[in-house]
Structure formats: structure tokens, C-alpha cells
C-alpha atoms as a PDB file:
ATOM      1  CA  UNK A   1      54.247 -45.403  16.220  1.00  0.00           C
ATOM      2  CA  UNK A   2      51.781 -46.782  13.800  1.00  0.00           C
ATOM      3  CA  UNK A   3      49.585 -47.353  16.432  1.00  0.00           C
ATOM      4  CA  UNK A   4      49.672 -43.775  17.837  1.00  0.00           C
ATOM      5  CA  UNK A   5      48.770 -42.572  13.974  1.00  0.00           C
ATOM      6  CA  UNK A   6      45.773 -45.259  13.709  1.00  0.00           C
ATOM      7  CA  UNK A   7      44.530 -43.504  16.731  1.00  0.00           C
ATOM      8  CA  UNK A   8      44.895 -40.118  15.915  1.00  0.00           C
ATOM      9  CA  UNK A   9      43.027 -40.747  11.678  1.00  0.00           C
ATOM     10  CA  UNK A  10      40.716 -42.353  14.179  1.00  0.00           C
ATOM     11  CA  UNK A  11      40.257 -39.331  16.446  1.00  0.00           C
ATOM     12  CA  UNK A  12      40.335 -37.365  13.294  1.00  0.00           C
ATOM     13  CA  UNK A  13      37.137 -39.004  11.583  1.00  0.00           C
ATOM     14  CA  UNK A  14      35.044 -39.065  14.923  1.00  0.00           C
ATOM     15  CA  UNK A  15      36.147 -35.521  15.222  1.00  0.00           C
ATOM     16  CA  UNK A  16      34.795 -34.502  11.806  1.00  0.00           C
ATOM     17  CA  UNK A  17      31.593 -36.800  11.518  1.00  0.00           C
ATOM     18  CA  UNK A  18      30.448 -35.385  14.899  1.00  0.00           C
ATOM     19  CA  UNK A  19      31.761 -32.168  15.154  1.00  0.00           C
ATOM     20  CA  UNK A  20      31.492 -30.505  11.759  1.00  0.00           C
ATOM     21  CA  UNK A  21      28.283 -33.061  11.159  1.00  0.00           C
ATOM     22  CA  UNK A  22      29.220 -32.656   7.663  1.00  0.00           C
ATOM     23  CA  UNK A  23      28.386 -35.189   4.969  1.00  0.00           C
ATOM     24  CA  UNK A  24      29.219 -35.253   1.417  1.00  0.00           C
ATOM     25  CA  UNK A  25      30.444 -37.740  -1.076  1.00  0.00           C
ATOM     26  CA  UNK A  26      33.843 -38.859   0.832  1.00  0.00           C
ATOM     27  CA  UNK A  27      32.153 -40.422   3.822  1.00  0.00           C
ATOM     28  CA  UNK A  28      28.694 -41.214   2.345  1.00  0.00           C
ATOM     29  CA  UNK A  29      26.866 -43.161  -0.637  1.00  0.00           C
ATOM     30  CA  UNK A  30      23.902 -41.188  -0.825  1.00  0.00           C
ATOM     31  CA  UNK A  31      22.168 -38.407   1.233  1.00  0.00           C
ATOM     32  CA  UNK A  32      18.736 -38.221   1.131  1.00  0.00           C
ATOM     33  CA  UNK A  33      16.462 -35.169   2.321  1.00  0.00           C
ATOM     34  CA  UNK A  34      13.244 -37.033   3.889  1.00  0.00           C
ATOM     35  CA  UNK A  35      12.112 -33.776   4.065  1.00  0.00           C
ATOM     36  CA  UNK A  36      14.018 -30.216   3.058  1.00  0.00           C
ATOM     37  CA  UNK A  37      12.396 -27.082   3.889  1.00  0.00           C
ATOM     38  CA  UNK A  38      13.602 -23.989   2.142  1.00  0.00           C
ATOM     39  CA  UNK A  39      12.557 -20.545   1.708  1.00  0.00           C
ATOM     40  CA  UNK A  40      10.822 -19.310  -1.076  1.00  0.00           C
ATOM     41  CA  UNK A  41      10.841 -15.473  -2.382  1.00  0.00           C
ATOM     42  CA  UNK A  42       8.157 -14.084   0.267  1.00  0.00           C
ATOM     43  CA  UNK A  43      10.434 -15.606   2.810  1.00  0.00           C
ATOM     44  CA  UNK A  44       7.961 -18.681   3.419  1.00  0.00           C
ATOM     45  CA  UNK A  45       9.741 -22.553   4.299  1.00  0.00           C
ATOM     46  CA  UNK A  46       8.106 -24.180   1.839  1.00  0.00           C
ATOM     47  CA  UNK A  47       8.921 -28.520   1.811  1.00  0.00           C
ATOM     48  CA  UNK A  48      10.544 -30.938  -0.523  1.00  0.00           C
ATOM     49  CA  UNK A  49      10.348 -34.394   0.093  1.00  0.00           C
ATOM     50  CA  UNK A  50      12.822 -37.607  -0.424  1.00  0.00           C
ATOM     51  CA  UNK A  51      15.137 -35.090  -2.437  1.00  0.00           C
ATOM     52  CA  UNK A  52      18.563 -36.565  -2.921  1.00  0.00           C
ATOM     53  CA  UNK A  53      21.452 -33.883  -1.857  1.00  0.00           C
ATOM     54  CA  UNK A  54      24.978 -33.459  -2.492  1.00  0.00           C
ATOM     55  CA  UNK A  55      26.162 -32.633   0.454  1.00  0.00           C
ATOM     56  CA  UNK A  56      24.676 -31.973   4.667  1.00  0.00           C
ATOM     57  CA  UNK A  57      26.377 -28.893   6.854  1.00  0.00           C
ATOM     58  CA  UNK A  58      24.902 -28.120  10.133  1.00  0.00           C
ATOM     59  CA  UNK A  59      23.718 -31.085  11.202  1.00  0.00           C
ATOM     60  CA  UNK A  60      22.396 -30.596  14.883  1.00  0.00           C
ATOM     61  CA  UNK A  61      21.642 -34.317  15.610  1.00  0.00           C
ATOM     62  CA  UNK A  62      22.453 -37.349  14.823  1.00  0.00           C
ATOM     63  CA  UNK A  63      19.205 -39.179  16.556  1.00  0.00           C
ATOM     64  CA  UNK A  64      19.263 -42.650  14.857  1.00  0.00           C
ATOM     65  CA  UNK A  65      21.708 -45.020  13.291  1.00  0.00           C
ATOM     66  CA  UNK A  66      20.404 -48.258  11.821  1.00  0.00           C
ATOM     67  CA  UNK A  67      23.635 -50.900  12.020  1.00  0.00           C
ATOM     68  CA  UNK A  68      21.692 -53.286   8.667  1.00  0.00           C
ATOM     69  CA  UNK A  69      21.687 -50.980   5.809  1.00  0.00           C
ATOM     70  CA  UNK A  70      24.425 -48.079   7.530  1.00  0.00           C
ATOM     71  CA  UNK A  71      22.005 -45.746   7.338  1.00  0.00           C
ATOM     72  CA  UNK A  72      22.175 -42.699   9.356  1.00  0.00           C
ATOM     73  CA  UNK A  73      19.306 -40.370  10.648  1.00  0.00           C
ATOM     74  CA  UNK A  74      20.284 -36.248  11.193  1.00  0.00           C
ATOM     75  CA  UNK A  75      18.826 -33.487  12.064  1.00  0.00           C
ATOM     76  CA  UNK A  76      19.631 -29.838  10.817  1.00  0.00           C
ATOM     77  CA  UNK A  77      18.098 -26.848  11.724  1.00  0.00           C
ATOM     78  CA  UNK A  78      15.497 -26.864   8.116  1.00  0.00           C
ATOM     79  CA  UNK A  79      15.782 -30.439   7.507  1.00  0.00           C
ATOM     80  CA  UNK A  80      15.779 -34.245   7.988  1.00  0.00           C
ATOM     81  CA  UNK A  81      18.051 -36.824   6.634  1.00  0.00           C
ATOM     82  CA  UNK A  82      18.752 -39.970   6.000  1.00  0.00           C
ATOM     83  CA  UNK A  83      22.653 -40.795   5.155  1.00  0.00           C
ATOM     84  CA  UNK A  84      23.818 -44.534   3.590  1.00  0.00           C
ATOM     85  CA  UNK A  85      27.492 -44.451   5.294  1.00  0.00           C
ATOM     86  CA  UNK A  86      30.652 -45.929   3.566  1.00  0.00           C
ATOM     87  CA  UNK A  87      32.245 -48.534   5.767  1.00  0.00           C
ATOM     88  CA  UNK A  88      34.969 -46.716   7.530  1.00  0.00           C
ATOM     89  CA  UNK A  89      32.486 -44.105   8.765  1.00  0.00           C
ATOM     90  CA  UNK A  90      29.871 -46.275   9.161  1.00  0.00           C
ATOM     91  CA  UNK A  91      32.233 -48.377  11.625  1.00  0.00           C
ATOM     92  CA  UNK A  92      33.124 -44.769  13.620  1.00  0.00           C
ATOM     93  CA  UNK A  93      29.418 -44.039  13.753  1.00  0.00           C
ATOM     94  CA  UNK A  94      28.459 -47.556  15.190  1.00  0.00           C
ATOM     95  CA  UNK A  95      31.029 -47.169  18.344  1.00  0.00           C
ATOM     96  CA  UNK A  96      29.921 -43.677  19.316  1.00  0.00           C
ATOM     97  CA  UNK A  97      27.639 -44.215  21.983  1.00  0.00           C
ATOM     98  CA  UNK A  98      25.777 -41.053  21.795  1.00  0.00           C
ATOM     99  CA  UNK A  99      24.350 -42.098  18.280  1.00  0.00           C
ATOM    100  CA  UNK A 100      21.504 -44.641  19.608  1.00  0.00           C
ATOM    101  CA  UNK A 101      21.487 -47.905  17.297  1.00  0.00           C
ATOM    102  CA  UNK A 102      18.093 -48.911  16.365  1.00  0.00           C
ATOM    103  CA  UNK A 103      16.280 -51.586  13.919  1.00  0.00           C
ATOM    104  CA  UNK A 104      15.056 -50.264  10.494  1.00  0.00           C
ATOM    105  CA  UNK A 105      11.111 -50.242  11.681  1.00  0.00           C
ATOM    106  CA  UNK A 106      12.276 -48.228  14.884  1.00  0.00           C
ATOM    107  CA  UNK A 107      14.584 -45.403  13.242  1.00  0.00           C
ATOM    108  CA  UNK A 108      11.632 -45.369  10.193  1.00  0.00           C
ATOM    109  CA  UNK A 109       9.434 -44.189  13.202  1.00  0.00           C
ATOM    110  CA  UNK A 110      11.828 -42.392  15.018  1.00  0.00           C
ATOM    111  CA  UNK A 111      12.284 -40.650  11.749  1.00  0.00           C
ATOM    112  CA  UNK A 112       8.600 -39.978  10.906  1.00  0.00           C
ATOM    113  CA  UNK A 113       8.248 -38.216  14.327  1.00  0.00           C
ATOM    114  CA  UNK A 114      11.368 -35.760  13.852  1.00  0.00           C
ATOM    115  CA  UNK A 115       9.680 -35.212  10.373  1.00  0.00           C
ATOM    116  CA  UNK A 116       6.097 -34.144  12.154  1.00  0.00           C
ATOM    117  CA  UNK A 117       8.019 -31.792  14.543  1.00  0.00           C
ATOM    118  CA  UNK A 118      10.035 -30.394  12.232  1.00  0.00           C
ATOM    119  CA  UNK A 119       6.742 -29.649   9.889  1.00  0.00           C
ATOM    120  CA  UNK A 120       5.499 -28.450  13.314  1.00  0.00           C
ATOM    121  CA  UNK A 121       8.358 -25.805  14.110  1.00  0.00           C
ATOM    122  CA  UNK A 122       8.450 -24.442  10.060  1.00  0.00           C
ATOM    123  CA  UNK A 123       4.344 -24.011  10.342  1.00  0.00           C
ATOM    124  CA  UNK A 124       4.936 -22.194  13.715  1.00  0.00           C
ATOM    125  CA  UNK A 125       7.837 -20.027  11.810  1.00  0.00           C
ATOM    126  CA  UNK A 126       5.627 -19.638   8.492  1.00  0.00           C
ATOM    127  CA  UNK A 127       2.367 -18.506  10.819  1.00  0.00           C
ATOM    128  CA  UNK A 128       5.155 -16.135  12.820  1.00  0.00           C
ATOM    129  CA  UNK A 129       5.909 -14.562   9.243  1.00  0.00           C
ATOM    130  CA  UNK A 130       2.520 -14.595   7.902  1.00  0.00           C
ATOM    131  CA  UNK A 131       1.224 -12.343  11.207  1.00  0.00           C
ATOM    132  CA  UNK A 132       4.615 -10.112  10.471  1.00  0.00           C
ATOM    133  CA  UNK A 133       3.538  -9.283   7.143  1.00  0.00           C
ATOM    134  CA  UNK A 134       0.015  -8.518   7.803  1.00  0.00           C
ATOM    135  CA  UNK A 135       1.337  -5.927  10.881  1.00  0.00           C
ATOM    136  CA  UNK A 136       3.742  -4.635   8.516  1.00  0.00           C
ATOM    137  CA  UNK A 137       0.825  -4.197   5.875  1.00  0.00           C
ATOM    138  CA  UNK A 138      -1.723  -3.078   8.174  1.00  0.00           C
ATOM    139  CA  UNK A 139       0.915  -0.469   9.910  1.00  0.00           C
ATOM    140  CA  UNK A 140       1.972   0.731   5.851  1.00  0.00           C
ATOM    141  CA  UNK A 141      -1.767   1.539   5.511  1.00  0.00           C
ATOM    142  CA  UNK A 142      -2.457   3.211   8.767  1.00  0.00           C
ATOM    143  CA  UNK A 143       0.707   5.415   8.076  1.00  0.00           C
ATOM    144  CA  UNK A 144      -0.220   5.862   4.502  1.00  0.00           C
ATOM    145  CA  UNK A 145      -3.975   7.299   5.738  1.00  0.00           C
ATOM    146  CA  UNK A 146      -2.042   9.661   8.210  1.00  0.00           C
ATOM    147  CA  UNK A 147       0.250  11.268   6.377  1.00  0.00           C
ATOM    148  CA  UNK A 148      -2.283  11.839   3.431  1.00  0.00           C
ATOM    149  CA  UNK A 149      -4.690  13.390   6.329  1.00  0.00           C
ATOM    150  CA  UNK A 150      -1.394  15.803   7.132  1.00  0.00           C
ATOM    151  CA  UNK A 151      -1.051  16.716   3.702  1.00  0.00           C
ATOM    152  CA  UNK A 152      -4.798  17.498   3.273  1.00  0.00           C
ATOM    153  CA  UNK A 153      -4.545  19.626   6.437  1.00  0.00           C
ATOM    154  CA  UNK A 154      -1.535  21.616   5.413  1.00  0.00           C
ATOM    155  CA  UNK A 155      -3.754  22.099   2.309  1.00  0.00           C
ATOM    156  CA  UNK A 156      -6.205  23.626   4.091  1.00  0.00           C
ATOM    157  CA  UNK A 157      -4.232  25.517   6.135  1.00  0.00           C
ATOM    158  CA  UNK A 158      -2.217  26.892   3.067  1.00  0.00           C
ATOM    159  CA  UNK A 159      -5.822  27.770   1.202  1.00  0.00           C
ATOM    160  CA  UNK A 160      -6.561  29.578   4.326  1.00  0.00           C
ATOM    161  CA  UNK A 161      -3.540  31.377   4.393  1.00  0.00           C
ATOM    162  CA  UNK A 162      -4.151  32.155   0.990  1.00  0.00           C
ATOM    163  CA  UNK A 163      -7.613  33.239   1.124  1.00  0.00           C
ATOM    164  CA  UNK A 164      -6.918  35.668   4.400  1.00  0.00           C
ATOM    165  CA  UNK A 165      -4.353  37.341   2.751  1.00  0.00           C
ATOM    166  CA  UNK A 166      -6.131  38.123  -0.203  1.00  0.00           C
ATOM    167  CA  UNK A 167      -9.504  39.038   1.639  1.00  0.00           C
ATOM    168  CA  UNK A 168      -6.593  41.328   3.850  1.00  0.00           C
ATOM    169  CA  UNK A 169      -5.096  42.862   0.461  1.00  0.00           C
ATOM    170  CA  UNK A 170      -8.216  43.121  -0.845  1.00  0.00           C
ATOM    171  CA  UNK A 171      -9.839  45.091   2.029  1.00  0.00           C
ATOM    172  CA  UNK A 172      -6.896  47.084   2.530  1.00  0.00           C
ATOM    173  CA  UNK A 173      -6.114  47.898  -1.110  1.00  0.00           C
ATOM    174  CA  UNK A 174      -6.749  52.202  -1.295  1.00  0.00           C
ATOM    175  CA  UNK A 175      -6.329  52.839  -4.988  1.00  0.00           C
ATOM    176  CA  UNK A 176      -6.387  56.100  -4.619  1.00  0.00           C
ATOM    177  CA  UNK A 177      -3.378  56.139  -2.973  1.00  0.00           C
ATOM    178  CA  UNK A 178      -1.573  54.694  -5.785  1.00  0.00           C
ATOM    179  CA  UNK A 179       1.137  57.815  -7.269  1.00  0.00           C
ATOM    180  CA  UNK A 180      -0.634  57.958 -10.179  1.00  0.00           C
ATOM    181  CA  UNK A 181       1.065  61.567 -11.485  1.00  0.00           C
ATOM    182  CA  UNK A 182       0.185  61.922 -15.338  1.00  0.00           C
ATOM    183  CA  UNK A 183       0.214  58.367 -16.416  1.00  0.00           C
ATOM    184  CA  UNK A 184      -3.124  56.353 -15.852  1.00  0.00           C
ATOM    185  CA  UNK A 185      -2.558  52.987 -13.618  1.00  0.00           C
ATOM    186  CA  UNK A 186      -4.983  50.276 -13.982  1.00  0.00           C
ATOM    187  CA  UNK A 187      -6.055  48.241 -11.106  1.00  0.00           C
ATOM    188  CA  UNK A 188      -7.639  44.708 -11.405  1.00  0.00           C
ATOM    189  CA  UNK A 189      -8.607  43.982  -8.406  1.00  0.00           C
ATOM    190  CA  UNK A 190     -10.430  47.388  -7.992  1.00  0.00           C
ATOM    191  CA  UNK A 191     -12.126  47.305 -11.350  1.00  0.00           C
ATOM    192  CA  UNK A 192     -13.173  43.798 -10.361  1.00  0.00           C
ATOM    193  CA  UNK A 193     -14.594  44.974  -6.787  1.00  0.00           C
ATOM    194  CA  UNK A 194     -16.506  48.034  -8.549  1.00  0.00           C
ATOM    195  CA  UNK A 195     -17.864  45.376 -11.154  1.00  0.00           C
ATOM    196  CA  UNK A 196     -19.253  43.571  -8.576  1.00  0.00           C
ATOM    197  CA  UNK A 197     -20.513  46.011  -6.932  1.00  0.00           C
END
């Protein structure tokens, strides 16, 4: 019976060290971000380098696992990290055989590569944003310059409107017509047509 429970705790750390790929402060001394990207306020990765953490989620891969120090290498999807194990996890971690076990000089270099391609994929994403922004911008202007040029030519057409009907009133405009019985009317627009005449 004792057995069968070793087995399953067993199961149960494997289970959350690989599954979840979670590390915090029960199964780990430190965590350390070899490099963090995050985004700033323009929505930009920007890096941080050897920043200690409190905790890793999301881990995507654990690609190197160096059996002298208990040092673990990870992957997440903005990050790379290095993770000093506490012995029972550390002795979980060194019987998985999808983890590969390397020597401190090979996992440092296995490291600095997953660094470079991980700077790689962020400049890819921060160039992809970067040529977002300027369509966005450009396509903000070019709408900006047509819809002024529709309000300038409903303007126009307005003022034409305008000026029509007034050279129609104008033209058509018989004062004489006007009921005038006892009481005197005065037109403007006919005093101002005989003035300039």
C-alpha cells in the first residue's frame, strides 16, 4: 500500500513539473529570466536580462537539464530560463528522458542559442507591429484627406445650391406684384438691384 502511494506522489510531481511546467518557490531555489521579453505601452517586446522571478507558467520546453548544479533550462513562449531545482524535483527531472542531460558548458550554449532565436522571433513580432502601425497611420491619413475632400465638396455643392437659388429668387422676384393696397412695402433686394443698376 505504501508502495502504491510512493508511486502515485511520484506520478503526481512528474505530472505537475511537466505538464503544468510551472515553477515557483515549492519546487525551486531560484528562477532566473536569462532573458524576459515583455510588452511595453505601444505594444513593443521590449528585453530584460538575468532578472530573477517569482514564479514560471507556460513553460513550452524544457530543452536542457544540467545534473552538477540542478539547474534547469525552459522555454516559454516570451522568455528563457534558467531554474536551480530542490532535490526531490531535481531527482524527477533527472529520470525523465525527454529532458536531455547536458554538462554546464553545453546547456550554457544550448542556452545562448534559444536566447538568439528567441531575440530573433520578438524582432520578427516587433518589425510585424512596427509595419501595422505605420498601415494603420498611413490608412488614418488617407481617410482623414478623403473625407475632408467630401466635406469640401458638399461645401461647394451647398454654396451652389445657395447661390442658384438666390440668382433664381432674384431673377424671378416681380415687386410689383407684391399686394401692396394702402400700406407701402419695402423690398431689399429690389432697392439693392435698382442701386446697382
Amino acid at each position: 500500500m505504501k508502495l502504491i502511494k510512493s508511486f502515485l506522489f511520484f506520478v503526481l510531481l512528474l505530472f505537475s513539473v511537466g505538464a503544468r511546467g510551472q515553477y515557483t518557490s515549492e519546487n525551486s531555489f531560484m528562477r532566473k529570466a536569462l532573458v524576459l521579453f515583455q510588452k511595453d505601452y505601444l505594444g513593443f517586446y521590449q528585453p530584460s536580462q538575468d532578472v530573477m522571478v517569482d514564479c514560471i507558467y507556460g513553460v513550452t520546453k524544457n530543452y536542457a537539464y544540467d545534473r552538477k548544479t540542478h539547474n534547469l533550462y525552459v522555454l516559454t513562449t516570451n522568455g528563457n530560463f534558467v531554474v536551480t531545482l530542490n532535490k526531490d524535483y531535481a531527482k524527477i527531472v533527472k529520470k525523465n528522458p525527454d529532458i536531455p542531460q547536458l554538462k554546464t558548458e553545453e546547456a550554457l550554449e544550448l542556452s545562448k542559442k534559444c536566447t538568439e532565436s528567441l531575440f530573433l522571433k520578438m524582432e520578427q513580432y516587433n518589425k510585424l507591429r512596427r509595419d501595422s502601425m505605420e498601415l494603420a497611420r498611413k490608412k488614418f491619413i488617407e481617410d482623414s484627406i478623403a473625407h475632408e475632400k467630401a466635406l469640401e465638396g458638399i461645401r461647394i455643392k451647398r454654396e451652389r445650391v445657395k447661390k442658384e437659388r438666390e440668382l433664381t429668387y432674384k431673377a424671378n422676384h416681380i415687386w410689383k406684384s407684391v399686394p401692396t393696397g394702402k400700406i407701402k412695402l419695402y423690398c431689399p433686394i429690389c432697392d439693392l438691384l435698382a442701386e446697382l443698376i
